[in-house]
Protein backbone atom coordinates (compact mmCIF):
# COMPACT_ATOMS: atom_id res chain seq x y z
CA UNK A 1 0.00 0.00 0.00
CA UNK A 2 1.12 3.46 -1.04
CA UNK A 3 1.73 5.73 1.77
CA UNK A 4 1.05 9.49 1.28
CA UNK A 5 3.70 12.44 1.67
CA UNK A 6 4.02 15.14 4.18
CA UNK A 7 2.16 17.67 2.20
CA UNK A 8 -1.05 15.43 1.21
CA UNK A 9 -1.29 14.97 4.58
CA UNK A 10 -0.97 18.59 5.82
CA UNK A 11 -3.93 18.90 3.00
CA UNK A 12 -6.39 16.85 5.96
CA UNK A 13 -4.68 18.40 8.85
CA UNK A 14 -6.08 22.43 7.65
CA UNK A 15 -8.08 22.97 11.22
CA UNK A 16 -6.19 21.36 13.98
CA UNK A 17 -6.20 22.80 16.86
CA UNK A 18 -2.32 22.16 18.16
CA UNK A 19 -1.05 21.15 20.20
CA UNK A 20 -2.92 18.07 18.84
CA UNK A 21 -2.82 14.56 20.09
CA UNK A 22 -2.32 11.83 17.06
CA UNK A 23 -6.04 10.62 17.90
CA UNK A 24 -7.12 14.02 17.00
CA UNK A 25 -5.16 14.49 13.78
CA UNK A 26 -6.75 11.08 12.67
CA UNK A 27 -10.38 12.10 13.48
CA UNK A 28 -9.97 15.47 12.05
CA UNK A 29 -8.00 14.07 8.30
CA UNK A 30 -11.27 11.48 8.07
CA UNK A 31 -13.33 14.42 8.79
CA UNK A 32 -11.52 16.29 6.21
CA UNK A 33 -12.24 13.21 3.53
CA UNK A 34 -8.67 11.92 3.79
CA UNK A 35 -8.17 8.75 1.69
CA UNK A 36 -7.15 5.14 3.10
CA UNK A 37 -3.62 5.92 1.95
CA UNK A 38 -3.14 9.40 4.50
CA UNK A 39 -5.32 7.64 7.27
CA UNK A 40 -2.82 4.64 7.13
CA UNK A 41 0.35 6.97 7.26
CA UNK A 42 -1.31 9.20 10.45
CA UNK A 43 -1.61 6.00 11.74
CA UNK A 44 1.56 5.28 12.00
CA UNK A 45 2.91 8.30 14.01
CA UNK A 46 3.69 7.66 17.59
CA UNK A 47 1.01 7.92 19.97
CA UNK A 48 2.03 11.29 21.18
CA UNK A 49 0.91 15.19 21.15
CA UNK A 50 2.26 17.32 18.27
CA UNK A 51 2.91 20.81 19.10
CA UNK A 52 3.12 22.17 15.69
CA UNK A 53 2.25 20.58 11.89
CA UNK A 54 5.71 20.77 11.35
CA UNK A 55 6.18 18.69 14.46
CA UNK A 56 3.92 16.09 12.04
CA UNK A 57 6.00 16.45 8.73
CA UNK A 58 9.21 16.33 10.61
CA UNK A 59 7.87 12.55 11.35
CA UNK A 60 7.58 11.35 8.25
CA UNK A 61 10.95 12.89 7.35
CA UNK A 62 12.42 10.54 9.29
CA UNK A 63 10.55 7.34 8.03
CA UNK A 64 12.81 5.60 4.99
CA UNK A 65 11.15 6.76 1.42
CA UNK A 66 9.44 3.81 0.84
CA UNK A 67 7.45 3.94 4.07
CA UNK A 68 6.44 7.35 2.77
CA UNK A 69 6.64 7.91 -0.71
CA UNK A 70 5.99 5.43 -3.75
């Protein structure tokens, strides 16, 4: 399964209230419409509060490519 990038999944995150727990990111991309492919990558972010959305993208900077980008 394809994995989506830091910036299609800043496209779901538009309204977050932060600091944001990753629960709330989750609820809030689904609520946004996000796709199987962003709901699977937010799933994978440690189950911890972000302070920022750069606190988000910084996560999935430090995944390896192909857990992120195909």
């Amino acid at each position: 399964m394809a994995h989506a990038n830091p910036i299609q999944i800043q496209k779901y995150l538009k309204g977050v209230d932060y600091p944001a727990h990753k629960a709330d990111l989750i609820k809030n991309a689904k609520k946004m419409g996000a796709d199987d492919n962003v709901c699977a990558s937010l799933e994978q972010l440690p189950d911890k509060e972000f302070q920022t959305p750069a606190d988000v993208s910084e996560e999935f900077k430090g995944n390896s490519d192909d857990q992120v980008r195909h």
